[in-house]
PDB file of N, CA and C in Angstrom:
ATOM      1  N   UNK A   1      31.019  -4.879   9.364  1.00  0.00           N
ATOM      2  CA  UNK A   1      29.936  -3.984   8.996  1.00  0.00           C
ATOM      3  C   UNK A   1      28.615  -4.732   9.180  1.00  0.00           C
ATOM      4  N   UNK A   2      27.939  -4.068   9.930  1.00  0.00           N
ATOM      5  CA  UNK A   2      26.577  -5.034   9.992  1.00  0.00           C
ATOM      6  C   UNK A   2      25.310  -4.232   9.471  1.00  0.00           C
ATOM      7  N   UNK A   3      24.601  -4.835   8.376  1.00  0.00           N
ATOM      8  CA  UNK A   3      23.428  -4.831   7.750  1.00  0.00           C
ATOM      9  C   UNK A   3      21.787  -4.911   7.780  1.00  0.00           C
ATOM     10  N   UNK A   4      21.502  -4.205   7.513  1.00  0.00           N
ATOM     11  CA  UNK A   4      20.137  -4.710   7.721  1.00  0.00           C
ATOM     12  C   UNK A   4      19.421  -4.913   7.010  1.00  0.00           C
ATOM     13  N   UNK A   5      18.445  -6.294   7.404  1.00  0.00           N
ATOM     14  CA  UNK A   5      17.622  -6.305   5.899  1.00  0.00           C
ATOM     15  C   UNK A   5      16.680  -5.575   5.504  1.00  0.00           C
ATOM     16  N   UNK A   6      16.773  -5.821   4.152  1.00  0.00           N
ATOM     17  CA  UNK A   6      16.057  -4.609   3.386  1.00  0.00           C
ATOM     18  C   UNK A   6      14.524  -5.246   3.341  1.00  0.00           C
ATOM     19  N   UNK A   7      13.472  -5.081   4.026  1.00  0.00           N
ATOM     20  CA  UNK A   7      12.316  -5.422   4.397  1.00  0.00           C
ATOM     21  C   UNK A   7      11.341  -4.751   3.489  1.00  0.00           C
ATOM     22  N   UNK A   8      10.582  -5.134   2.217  1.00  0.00           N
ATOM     23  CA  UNK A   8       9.603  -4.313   1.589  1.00  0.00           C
ATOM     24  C   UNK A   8       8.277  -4.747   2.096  1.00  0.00           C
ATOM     25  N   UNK A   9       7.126  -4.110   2.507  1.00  0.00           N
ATOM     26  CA  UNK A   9       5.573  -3.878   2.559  1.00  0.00           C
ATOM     27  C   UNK A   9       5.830  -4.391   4.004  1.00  0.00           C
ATOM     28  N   UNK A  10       4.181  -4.937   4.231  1.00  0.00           N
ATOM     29  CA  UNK A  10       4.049  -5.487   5.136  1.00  0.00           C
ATOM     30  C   UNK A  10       4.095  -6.375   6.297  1.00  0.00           C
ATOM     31  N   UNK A  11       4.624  -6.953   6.831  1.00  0.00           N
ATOM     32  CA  UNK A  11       4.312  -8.272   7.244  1.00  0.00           C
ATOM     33  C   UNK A  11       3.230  -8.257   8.386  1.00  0.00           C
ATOM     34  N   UNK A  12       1.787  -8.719   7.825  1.00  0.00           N
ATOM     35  CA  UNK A  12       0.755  -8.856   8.597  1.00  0.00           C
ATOM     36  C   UNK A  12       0.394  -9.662   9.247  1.00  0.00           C
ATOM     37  N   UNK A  13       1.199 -11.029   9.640  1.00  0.00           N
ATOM     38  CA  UNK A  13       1.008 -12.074  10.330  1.00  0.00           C
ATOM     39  C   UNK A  13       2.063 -12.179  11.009  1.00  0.00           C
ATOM     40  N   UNK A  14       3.676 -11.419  11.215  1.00  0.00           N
ATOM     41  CA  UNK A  14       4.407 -11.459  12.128  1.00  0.00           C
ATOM     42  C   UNK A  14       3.624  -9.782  13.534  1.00  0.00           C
ATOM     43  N   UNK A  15       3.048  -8.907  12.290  1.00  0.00           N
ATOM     44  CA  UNK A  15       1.903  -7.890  13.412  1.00  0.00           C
ATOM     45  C   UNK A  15       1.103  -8.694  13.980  1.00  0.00           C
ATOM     46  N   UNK A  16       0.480  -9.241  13.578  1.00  0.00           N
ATOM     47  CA  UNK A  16      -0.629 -10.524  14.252  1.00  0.00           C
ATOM     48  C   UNK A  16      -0.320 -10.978  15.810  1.00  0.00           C
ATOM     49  N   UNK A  17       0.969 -11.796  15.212  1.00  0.00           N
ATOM     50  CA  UNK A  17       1.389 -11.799  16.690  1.00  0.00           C
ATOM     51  C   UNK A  17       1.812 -11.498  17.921  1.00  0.00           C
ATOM     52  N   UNK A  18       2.944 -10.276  17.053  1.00  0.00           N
ATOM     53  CA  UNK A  18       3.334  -9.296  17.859  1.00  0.00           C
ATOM     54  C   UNK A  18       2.213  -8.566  18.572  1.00  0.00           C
ATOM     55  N   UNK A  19       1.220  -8.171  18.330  1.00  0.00           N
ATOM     56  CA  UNK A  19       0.198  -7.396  18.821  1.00  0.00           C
ATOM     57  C   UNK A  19      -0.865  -8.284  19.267  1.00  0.00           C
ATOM     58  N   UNK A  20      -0.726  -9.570  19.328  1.00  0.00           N
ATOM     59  CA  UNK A  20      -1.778 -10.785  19.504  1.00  0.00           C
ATOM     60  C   UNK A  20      -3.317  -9.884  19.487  1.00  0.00           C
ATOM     61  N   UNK A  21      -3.348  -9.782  17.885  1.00  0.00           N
ATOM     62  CA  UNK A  21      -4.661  -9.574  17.543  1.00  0.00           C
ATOM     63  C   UNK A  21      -4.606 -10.349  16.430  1.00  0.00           C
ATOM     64  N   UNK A  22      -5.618 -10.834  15.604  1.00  0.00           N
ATOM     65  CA  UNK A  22      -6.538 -11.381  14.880  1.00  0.00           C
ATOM     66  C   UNK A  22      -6.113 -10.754  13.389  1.00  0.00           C
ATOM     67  N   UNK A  23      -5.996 -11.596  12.616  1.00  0.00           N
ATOM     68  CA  UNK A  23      -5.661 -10.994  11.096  1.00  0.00           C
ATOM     69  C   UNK A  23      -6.594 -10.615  10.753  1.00  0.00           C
ATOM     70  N   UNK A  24      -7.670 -10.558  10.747  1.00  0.00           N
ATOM     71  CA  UNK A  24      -8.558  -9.692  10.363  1.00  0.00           C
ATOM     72  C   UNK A  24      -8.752  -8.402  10.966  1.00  0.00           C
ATOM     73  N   UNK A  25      -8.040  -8.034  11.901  1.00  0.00           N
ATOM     74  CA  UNK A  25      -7.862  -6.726  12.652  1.00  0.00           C
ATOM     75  C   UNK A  25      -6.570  -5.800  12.510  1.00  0.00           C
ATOM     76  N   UNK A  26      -5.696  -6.866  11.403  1.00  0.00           N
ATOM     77  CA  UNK A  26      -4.530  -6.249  10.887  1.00  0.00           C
ATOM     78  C   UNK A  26      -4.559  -5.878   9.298  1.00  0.00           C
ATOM     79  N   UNK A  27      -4.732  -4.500   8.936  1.00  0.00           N
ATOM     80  CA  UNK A  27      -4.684  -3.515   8.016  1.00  0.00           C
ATOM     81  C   UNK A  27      -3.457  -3.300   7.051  1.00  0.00           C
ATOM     82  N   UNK A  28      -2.961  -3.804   6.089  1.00  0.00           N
ATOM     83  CA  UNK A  28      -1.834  -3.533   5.334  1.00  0.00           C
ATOM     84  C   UNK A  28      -2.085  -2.860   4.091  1.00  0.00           C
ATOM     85  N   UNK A  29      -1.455  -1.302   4.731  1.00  0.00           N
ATOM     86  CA  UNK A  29      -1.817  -0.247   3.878  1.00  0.00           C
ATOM     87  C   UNK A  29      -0.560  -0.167   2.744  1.00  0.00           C
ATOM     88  N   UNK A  30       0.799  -0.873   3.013  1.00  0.00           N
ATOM     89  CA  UNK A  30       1.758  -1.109   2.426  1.00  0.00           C
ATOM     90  C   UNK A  30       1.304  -1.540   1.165  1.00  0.00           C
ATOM     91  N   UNK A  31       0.842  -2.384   1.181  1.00  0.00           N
ATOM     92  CA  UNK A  31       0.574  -3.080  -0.137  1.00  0.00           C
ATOM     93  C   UNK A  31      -0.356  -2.136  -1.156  1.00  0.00           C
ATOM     94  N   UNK A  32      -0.856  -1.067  -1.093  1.00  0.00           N
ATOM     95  CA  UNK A  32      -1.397   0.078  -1.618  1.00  0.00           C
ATOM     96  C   UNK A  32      -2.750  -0.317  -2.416  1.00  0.00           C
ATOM     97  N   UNK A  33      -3.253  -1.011  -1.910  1.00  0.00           N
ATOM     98  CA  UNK A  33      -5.305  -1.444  -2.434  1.00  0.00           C
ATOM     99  C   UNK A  33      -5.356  -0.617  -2.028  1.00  0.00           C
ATOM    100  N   UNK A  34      -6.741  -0.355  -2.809  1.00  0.00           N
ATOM    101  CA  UNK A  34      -7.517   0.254  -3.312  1.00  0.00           C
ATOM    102  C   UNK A  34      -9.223   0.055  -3.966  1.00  0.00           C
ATOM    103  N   UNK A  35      -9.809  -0.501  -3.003  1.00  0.00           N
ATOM    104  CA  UNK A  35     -10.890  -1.173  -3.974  1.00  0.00           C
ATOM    105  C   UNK A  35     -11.852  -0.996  -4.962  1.00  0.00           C
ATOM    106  N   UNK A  36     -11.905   0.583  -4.119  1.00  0.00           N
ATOM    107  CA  UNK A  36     -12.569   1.632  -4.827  1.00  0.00           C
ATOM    108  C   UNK A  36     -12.062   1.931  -6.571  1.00  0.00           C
ATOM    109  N   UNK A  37     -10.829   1.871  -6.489  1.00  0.00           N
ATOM    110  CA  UNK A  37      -9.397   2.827  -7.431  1.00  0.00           C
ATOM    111  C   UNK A  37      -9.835   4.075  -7.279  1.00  0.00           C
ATOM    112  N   UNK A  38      -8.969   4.717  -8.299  1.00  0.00           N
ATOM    113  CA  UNK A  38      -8.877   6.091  -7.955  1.00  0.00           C
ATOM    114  C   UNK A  38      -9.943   6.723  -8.303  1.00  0.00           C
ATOM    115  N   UNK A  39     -10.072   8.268  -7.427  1.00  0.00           N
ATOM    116  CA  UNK A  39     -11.532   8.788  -7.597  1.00  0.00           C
ATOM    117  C   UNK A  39     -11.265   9.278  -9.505  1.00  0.00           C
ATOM    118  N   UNK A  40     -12.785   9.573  -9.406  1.00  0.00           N
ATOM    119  CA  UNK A  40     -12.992  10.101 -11.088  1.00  0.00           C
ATOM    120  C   UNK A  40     -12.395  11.706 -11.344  1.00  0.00           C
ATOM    121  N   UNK A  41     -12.329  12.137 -10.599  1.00  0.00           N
ATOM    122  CA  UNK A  41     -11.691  13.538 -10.502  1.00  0.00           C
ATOM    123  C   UNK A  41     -10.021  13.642 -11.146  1.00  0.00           C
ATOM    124  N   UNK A  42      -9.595  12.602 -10.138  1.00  0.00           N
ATOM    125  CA  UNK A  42      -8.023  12.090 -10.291  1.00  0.00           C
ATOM    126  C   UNK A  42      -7.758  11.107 -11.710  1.00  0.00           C
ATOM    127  N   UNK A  43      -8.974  10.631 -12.315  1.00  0.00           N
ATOM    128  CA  UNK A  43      -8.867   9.972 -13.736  1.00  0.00           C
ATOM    129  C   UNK A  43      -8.931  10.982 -14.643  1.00  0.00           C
ATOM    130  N   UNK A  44      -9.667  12.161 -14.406  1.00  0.00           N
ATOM    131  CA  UNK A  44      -9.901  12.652 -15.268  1.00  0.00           C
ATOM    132  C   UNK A  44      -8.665  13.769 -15.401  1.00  0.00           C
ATOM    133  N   UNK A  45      -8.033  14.237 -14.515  1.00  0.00           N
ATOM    134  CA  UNK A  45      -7.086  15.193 -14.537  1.00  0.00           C
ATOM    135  C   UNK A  45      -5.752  14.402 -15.346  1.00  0.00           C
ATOM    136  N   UNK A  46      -5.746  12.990 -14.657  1.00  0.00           N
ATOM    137  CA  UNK A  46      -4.451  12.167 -15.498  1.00  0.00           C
ATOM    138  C   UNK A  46      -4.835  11.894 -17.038  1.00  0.00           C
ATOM    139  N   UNK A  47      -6.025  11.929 -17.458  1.00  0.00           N
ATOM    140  CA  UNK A  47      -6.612  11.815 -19.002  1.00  0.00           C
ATOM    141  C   UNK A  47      -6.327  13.131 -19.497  1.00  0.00           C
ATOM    142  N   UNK A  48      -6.453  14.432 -18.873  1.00  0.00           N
ATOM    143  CA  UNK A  48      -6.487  15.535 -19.744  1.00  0.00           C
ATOM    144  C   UNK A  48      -5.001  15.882 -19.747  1.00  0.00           C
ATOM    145  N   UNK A  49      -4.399  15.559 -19.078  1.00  0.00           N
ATOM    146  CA  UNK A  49      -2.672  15.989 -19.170  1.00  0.00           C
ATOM    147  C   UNK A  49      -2.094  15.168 -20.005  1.00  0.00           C
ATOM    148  N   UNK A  50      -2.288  13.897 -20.248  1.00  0.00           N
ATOM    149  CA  UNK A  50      -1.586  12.655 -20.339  1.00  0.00           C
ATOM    150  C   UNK A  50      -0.389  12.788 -21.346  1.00  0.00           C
ATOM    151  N   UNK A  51      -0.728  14.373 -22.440  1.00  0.00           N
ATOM    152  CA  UNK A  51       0.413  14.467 -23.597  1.00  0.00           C
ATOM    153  C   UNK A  51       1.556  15.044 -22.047  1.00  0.00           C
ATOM    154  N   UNK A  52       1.344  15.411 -21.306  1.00  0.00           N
ATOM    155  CA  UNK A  52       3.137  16.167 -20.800  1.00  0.00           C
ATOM    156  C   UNK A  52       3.195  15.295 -19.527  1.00  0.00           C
ATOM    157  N   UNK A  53       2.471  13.962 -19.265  1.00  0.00           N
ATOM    158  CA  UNK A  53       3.186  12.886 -18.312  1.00  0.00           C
ATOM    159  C   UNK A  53       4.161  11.735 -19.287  1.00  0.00           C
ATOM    160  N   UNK A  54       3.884  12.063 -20.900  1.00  0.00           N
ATOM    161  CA  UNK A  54       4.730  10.744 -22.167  1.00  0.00           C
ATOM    162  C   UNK A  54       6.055  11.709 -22.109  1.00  0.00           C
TER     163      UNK A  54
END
């Protein structure tokens, strides 16, 4: 039986090479930043529900 590994997020420096571009031109959206965080709209809807997300 042959397996495969179970690979989580990114790997942005084996893309690097593979695509011989520049780590700074490689984007890892995997890892889920955010620098901003979430908009205030989306805070405020998770604050007013928050009794039926417990």
């Amino acid at each position: 039986m042959n397996h495969r590994a179970n690979i989580h997020g990114g790997n942005i420096y084996q893309a690097q090479e593979q695509y011989g571009v520049g780590i700074d031109q490689v984007l890892d959206y995997g890892a889920n930043i955010n620098p901003l965080g979430i908009p205030r709209s989306l805070q405020a809807v998770i604050t007013d529900n928050m009794n039926i997300l417990t």
